[in-house]
Protein backbone atom coordinates (compact mmCIF):
# COMPACT_ATOMS: atom_id res chain seq x y z
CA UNK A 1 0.00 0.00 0.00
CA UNK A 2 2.03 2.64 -1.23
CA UNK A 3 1.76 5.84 -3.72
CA UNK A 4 -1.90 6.61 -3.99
CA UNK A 5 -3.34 3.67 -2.48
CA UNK A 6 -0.99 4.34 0.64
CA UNK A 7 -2.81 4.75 4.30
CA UNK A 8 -1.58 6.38 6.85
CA UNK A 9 -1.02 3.81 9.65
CA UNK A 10 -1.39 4.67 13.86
CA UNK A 11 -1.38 1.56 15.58
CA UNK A 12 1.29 1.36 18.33
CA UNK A 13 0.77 -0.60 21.13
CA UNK A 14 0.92 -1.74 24.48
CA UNK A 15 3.07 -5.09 24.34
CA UNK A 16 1.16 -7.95 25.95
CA UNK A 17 2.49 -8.15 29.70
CA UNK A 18 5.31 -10.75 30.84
CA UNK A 19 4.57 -14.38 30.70
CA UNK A 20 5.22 -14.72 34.21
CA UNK A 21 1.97 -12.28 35.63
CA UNK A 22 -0.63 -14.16 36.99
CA UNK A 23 -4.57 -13.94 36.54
CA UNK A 24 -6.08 -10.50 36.23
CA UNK A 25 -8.14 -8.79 38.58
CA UNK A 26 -11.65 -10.03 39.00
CA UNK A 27 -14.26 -7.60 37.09
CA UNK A 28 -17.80 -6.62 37.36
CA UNK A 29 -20.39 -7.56 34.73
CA UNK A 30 -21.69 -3.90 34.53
CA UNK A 31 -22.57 -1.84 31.30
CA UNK A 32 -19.26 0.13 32.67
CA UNK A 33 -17.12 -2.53 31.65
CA UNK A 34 -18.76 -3.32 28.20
CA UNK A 35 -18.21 0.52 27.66
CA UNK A 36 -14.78 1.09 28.61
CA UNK A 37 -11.31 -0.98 29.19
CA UNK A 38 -9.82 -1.58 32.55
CA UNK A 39 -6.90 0.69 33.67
CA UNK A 40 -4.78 -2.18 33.16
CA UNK A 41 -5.62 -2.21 29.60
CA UNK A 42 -5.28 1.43 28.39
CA UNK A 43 -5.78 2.51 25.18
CA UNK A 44 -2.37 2.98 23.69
CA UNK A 45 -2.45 5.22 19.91
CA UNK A 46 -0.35 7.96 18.33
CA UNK A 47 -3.35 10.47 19.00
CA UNK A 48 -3.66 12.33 22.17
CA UNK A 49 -6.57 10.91 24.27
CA UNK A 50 -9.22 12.72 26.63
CA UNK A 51 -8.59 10.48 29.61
CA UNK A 52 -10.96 8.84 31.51
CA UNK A 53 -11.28 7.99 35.23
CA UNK A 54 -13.00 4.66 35.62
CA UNK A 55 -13.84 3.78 39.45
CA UNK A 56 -14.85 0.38 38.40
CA UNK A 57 -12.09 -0.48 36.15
CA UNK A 58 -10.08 -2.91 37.73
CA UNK A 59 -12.21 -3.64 40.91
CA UNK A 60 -13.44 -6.76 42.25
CA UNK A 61 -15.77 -5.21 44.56
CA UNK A 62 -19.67 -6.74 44.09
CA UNK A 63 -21.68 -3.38 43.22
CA UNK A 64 -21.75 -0.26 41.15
CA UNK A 65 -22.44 2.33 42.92
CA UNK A 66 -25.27 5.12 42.34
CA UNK A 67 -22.32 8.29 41.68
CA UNK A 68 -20.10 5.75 39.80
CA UNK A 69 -23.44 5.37 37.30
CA UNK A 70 -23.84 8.79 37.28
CA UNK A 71 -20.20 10.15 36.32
CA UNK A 72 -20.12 8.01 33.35
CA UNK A 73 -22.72 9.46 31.95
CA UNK A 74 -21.58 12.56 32.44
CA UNK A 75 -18.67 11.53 30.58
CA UNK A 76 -20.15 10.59 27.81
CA UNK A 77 -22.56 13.27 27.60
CA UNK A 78 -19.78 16.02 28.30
CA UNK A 79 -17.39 14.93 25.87
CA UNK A 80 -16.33 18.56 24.81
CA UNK A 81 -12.68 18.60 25.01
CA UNK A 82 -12.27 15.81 21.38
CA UNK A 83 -9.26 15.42 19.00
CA UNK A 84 -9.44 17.59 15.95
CA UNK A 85 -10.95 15.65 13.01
CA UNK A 86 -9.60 16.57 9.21
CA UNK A 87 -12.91 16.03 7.32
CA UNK A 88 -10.40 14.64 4.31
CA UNK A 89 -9.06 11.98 6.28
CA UNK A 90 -10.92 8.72 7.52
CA UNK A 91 -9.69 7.66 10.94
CA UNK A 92 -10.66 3.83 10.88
CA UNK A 93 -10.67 1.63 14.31
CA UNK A 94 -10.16 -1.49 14.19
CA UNK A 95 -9.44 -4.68 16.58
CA UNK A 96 -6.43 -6.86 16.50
CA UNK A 97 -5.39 -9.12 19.17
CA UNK A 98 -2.05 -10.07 17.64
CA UNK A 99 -1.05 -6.08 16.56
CA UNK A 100 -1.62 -6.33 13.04
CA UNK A 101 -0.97 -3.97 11.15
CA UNK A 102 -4.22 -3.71 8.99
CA UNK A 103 -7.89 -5.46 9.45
CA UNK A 104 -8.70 -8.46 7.85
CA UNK A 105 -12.19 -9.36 6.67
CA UNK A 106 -13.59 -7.48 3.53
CA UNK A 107 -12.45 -4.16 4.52
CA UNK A 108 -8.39 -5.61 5.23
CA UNK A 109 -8.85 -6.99 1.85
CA UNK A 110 -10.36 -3.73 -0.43
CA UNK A 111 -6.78 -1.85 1.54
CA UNK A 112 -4.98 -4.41 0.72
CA UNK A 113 -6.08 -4.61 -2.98
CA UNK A 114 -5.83 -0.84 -3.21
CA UNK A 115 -9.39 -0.27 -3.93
CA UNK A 116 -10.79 2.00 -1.37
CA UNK A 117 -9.06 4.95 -0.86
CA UNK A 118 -9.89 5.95 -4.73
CA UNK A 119 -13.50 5.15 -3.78
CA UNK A 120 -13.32 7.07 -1.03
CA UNK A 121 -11.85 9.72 -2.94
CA UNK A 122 -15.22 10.62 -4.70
CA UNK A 123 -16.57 11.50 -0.95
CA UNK A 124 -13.37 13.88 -0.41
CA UNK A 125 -11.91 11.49 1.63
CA UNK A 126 -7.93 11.44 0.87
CA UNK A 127 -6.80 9.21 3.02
CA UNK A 128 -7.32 6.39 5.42
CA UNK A 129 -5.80 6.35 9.32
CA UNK A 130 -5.63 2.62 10.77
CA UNK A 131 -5.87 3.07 14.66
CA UNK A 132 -6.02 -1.19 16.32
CA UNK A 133 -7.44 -1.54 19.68
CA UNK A 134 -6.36 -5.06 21.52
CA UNK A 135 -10.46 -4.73 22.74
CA UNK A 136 -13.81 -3.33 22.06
CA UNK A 137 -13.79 -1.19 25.17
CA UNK A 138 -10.72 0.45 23.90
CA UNK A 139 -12.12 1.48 20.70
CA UNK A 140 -15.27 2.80 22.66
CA UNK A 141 -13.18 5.07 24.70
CA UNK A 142 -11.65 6.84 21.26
CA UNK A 143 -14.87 6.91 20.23
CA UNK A 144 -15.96 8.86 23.20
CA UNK A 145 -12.49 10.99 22.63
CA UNK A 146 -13.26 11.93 19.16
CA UNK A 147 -10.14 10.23 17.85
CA UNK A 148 -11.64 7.91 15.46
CA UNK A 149 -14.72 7.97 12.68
CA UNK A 150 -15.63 4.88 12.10
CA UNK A 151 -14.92 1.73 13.76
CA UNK A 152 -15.12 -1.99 13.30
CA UNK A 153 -15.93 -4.24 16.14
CA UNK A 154 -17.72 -6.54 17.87
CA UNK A 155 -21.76 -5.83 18.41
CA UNK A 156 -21.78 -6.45 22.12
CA UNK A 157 -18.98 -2.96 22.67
CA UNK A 158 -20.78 -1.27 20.29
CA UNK A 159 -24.09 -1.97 21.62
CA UNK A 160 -23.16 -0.75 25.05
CA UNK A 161 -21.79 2.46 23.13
CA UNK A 162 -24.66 3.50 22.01
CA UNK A 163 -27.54 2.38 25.04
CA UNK A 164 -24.93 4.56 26.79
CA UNK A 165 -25.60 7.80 24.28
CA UNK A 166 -22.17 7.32 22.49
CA UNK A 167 -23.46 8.74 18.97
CA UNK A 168 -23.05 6.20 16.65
CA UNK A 169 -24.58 5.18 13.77
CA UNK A 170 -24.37 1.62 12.52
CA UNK A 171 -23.13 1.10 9.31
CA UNK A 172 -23.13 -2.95 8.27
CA UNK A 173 -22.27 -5.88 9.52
CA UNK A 174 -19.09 -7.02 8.15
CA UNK A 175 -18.99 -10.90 10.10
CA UNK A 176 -22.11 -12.29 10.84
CA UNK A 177 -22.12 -16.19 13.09
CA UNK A 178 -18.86 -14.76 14.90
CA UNK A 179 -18.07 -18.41 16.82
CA UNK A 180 -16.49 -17.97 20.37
CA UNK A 181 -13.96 -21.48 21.12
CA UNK A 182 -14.61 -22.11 25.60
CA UNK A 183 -11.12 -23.58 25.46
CA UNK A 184 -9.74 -25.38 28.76
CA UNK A 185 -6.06 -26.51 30.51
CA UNK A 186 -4.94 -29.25 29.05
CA UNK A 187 -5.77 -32.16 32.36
CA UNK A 188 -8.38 -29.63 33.56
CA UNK A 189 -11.86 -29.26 33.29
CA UNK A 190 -13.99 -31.70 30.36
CA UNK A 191 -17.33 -29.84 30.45
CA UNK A 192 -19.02 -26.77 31.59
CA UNK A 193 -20.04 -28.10 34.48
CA UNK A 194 -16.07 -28.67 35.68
CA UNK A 195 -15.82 -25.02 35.92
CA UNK A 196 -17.07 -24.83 39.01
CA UNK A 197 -15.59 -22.66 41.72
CA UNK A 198 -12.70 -22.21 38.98
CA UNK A 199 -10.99 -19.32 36.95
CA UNK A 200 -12.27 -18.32 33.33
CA UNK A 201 -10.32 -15.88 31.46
CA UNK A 202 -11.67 -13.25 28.62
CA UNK A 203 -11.81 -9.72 27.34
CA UNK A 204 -13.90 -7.80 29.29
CA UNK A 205 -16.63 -5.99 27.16
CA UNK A 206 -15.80 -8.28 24.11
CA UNK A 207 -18.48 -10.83 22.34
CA UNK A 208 -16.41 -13.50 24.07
CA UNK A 209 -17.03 -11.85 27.28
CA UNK A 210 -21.04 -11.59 26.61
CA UNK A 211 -20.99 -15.37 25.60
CA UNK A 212 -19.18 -16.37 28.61
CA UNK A 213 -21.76 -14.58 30.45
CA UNK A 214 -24.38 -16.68 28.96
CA UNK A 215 -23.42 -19.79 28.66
CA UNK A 216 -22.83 -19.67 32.61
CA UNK A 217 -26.12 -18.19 32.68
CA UNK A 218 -27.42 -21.26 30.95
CA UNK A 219 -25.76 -23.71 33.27
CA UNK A 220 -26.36 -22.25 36.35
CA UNK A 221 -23.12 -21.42 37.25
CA UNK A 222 -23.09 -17.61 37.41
CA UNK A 223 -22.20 -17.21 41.14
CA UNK A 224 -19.98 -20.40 41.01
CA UNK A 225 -17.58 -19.17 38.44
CA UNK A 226 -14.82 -16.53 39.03
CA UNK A 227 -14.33 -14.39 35.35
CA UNK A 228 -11.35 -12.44 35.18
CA UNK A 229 -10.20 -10.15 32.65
CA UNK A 230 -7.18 -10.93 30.20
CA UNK A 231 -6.27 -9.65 26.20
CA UNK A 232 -6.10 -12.91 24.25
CA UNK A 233 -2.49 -12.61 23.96
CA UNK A 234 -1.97 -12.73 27.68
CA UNK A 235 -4.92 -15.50 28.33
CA UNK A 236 -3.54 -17.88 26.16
CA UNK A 237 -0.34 -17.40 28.34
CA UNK A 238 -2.15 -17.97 31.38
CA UNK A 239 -3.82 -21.06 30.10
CA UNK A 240 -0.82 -22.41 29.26
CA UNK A 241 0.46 -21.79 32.48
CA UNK A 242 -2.28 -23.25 34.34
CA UNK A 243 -3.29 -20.37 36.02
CA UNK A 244 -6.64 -20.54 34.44
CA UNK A 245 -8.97 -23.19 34.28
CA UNK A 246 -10.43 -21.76 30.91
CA UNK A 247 -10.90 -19.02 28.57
CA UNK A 248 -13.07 -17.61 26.25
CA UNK A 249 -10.87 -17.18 23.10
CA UNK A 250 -11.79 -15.41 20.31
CA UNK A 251 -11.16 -16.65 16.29
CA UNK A 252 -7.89 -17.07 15.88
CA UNK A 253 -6.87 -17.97 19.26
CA UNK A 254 -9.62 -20.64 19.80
CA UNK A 255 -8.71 -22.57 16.72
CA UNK A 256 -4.83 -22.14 17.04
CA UNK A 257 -5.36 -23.46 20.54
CA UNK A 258 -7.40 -26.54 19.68
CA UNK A 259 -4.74 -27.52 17.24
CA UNK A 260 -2.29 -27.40 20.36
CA UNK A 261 -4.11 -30.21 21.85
CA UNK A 262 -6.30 -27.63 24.07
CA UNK A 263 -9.60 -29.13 24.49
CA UNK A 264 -12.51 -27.44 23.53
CA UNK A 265 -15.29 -27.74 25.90
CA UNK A 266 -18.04 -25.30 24.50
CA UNK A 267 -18.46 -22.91 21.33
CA UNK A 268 -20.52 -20.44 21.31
CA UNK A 269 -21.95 -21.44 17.64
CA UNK A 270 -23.21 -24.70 19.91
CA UNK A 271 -25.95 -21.86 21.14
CA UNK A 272 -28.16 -20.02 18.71
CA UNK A 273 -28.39 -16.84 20.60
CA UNK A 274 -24.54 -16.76 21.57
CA UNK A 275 -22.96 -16.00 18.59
CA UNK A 276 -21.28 -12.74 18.02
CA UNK A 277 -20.96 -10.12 14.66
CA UNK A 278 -18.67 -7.94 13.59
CA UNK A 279 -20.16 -4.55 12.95
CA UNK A 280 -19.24 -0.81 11.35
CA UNK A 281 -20.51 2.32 13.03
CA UNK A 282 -19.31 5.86 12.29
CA UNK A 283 -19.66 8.49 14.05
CA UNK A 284 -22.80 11.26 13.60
CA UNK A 285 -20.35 13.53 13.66
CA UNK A 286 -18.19 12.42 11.19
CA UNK A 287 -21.40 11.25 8.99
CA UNK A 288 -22.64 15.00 9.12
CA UNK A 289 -19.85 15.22 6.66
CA UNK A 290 -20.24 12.61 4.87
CA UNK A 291 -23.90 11.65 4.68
CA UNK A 292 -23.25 9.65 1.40
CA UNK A 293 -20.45 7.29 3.33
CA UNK A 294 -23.06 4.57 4.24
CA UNK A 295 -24.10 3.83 0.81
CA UNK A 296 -20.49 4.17 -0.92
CA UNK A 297 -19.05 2.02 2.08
CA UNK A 298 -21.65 -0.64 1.76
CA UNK A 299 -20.75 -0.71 -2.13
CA UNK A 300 -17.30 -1.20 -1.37
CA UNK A 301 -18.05 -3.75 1.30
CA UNK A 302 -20.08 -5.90 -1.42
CA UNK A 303 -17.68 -5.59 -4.15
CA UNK A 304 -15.07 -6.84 -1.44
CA UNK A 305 -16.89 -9.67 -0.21
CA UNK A 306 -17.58 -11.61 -3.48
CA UNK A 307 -14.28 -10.90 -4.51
CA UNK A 308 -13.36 -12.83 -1.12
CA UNK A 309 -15.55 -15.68 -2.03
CA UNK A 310 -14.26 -15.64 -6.02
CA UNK A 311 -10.90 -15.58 -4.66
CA UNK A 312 -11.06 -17.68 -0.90
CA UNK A 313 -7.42 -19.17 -1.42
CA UNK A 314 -5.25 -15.77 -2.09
CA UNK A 315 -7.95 -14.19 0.35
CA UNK A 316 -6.87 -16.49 2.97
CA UNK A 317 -3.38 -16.15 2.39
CA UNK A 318 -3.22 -12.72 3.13
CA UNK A 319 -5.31 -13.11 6.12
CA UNK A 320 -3.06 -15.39 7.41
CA UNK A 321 -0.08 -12.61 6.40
CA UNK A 322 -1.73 -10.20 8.29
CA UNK A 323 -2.62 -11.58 11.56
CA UNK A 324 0.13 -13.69 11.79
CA UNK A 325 -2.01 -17.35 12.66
CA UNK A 326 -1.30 -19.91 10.47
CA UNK A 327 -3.46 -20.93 7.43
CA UNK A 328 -5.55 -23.56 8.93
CA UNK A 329 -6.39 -21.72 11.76
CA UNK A 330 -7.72 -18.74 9.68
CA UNK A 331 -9.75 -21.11 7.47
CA UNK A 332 -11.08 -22.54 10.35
CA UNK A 333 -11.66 -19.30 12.10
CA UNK A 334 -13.50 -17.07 9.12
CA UNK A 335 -15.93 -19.55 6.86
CA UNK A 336 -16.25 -17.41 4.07
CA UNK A 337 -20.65 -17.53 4.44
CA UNK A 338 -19.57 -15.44 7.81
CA UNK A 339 -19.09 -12.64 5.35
CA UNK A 340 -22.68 -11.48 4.02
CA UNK A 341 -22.78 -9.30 1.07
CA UNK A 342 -25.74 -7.07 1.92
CA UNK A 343 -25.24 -4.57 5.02
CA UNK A 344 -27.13 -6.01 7.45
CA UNK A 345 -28.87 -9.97 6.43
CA UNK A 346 -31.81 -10.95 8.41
CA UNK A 347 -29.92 -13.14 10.15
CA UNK A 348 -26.86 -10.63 11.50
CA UNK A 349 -30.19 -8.12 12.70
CA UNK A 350 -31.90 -11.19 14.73
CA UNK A 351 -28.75 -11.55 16.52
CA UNK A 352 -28.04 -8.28 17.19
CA UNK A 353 -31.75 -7.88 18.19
CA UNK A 354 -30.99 -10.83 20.61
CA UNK A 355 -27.42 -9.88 21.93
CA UNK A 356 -29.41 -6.22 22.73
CA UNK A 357 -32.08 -7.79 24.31
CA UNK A 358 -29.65 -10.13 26.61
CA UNK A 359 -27.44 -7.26 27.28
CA UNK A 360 -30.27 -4.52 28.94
CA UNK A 361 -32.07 -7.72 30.31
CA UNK A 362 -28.65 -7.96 32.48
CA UNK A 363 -27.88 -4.83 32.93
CA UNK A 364 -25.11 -4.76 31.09
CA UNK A 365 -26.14 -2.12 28.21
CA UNK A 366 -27.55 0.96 30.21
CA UNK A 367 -31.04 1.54 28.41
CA UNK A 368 -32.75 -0.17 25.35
CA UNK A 369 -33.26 1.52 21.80
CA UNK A 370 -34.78 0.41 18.39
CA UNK A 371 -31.95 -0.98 15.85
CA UNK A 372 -33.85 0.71 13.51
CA UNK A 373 -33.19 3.85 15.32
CA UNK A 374 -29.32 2.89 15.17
CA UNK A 375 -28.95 2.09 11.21
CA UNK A 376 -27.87 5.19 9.50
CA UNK A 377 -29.75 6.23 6.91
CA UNK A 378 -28.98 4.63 3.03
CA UNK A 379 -28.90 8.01 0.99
């Protein structure tokens, strides 16, 4: 991606912490920690960051209280002090667990191909920023800072983003039938029910985190079942380790540690309301300038995917480039009908009706709202 097709890429980040640190801190399943990432897990970019003073980041204790509740919405209502945007530049979030450099999916492989930025072009759009967040949460706080535009990531972060009044607007779904792998210790637990007064692992606020939370729902073993927070990178470590019974992996991870010899005690594609997507929102304000972005996106989008599906073996190939898994794992971790062509298929909007639904039911989203509400308008 150089010349004309180049993008301008922001994506440093925090390097995953020493093999040698134990579990993480025990976490709250609040809408606070769908919205925003733990202290220990700070967003880490080349832009400058309003920051943001979480009480409940990194606490174990069993309640939020009524002021907590009440400063974050102040935050995200008072969100006056934002980083400047350039109306001629898109600043796209995106989430990579291994650092990569670029997404993946159809919108990794339009960059990579060199297609969008002359696309984007016709909307005065010059260039393309890549910002990666190790975690949904993460990407909500920039969000909240002004720093990005648009951003692509999991429904259950961006769900809580906007039941908390984060002004979004959703875009497509670019992964729909997202499968979460409930990997265990190798000589530990067999079944669900094994994880009984033991340690599961995940990303707080992620669609791993959200299945977790229901599949223990489903068996009972909410109160029985300590859930700590961990990146991927840094879980897998602490699997390996032993210092976790389980975790909730994401694709990628999941499959890579199944080939390992991991055993794989649950997915969440076992469940038909567990499943995660992958979605785009932008921002209103951003879309204020743009109002002809969700259209000329979602044409891009479709032109990407069924040159994906025309083209699954070099597709692959550079998703396994990117994100640094090997090829197997990628095949096994992206089936190519995971990639509709149309923004959002009946299917993607009955989960994300669901996941919604699930999330205010458990307090975990702060108020409802009508999808329809949510999907920006197709000019």
């Amino acid at each position: 991606m150089t010349g004309k097709n180049r993008v301008l890429i922001a994506n440093q980040r925090p390097q995953p912490s020493s093999p040698g640190r134990k579990g993480g801190q025990g976490f709250l399943s609040t809408y606070t920690n769908f919205l925003y990432p733990p202290l220990c897990s700070r967003l880490s970019t080349l832009v400058t960051l309003v920051p943001l003073l979480l009480n409940t980041a990194c606490s174990s204790s069993p309640t939020l209280s009524q002021q907590s509740t009440q400063n974050l919405s102040q935050r995200v209502q008072n969100t006056n002090t934002q980083v400047a945007s350039n109306p001629s530049i898109l600043r796209l979030g995106y989430i990579s667990a291994s650092s990569g450099k670029a997404p993946t999916g159809p919108t990794g492989w339009v960059l990579h191909k060199g297609k969008l930025k002359p696309e984007l072009q016709k909307l005065g759009i010059q260039d393309v920023q890549l910002l990666s967040f190790p975690n949904g949460p993460n990407l909500n706080e920039a969000l909240v800072a002004g720093a990005i535009d648009v951003g692509i990531y999991g429904d259950t972060p961006a769900i809580v983003a906007r039941a908390t009044g984060i002004p979004t607007r959703l875009i497509n779904q670019e992964q729909v039938g997202t499968n979460a792998w409930l990997v265990a210790k190798k000589n530990g637990p067999r079944s669900v029910v094994d994880l009984k007064g033991q340690k599961v692992a995940t990303s707080k606020g992620s669609y791993m985190h959200r299945y977790l939370i229901g599949l223990l729902q489903k068996t009972n073993l909410s109160q029985q079942v300590t859930v700590v927070h961990l990146l991927p990178p840094d879980a897998q470590a602490a699997l390996e380790r032993g210092n976790v019974a389980a975790i909730a992996a994401p694709s990628g991870t999941g499959p890579l540690l199944k080939s390992k010899g991991y055993p794989v005690i649950d997915e969440a594609t076992k469940h038909p309301d567990l499943p995660g997507t992958s979605v785009t929102v932008a921002t209103e304000a951003f879309l204020s300038k743009h109002p002809d972005f969700p259209q000329k996106w979602n044409k891009i989008k479709q032109q990407a995917v069924k040159d994906i599906k025309a083209n699954s073996q070099e597709y692959y190939k550079f998703h396994a480039q990117v994100s640094g898994y090997p090829l197997d794992v990628v095949k096994a971790s992206y089936p190519l009908e995971q990639f509709p062509e149309e923004p959002l298929p009946t299917k993607g909007q009955q989960l994300l009706e669901r996941t919604k639904k699930f999330l205010v039911s458990q307090k975990l989203a702060k108020a409802d709202f009508k999808l329809t509400d949510w999907i920006a308008p197709q000019n």
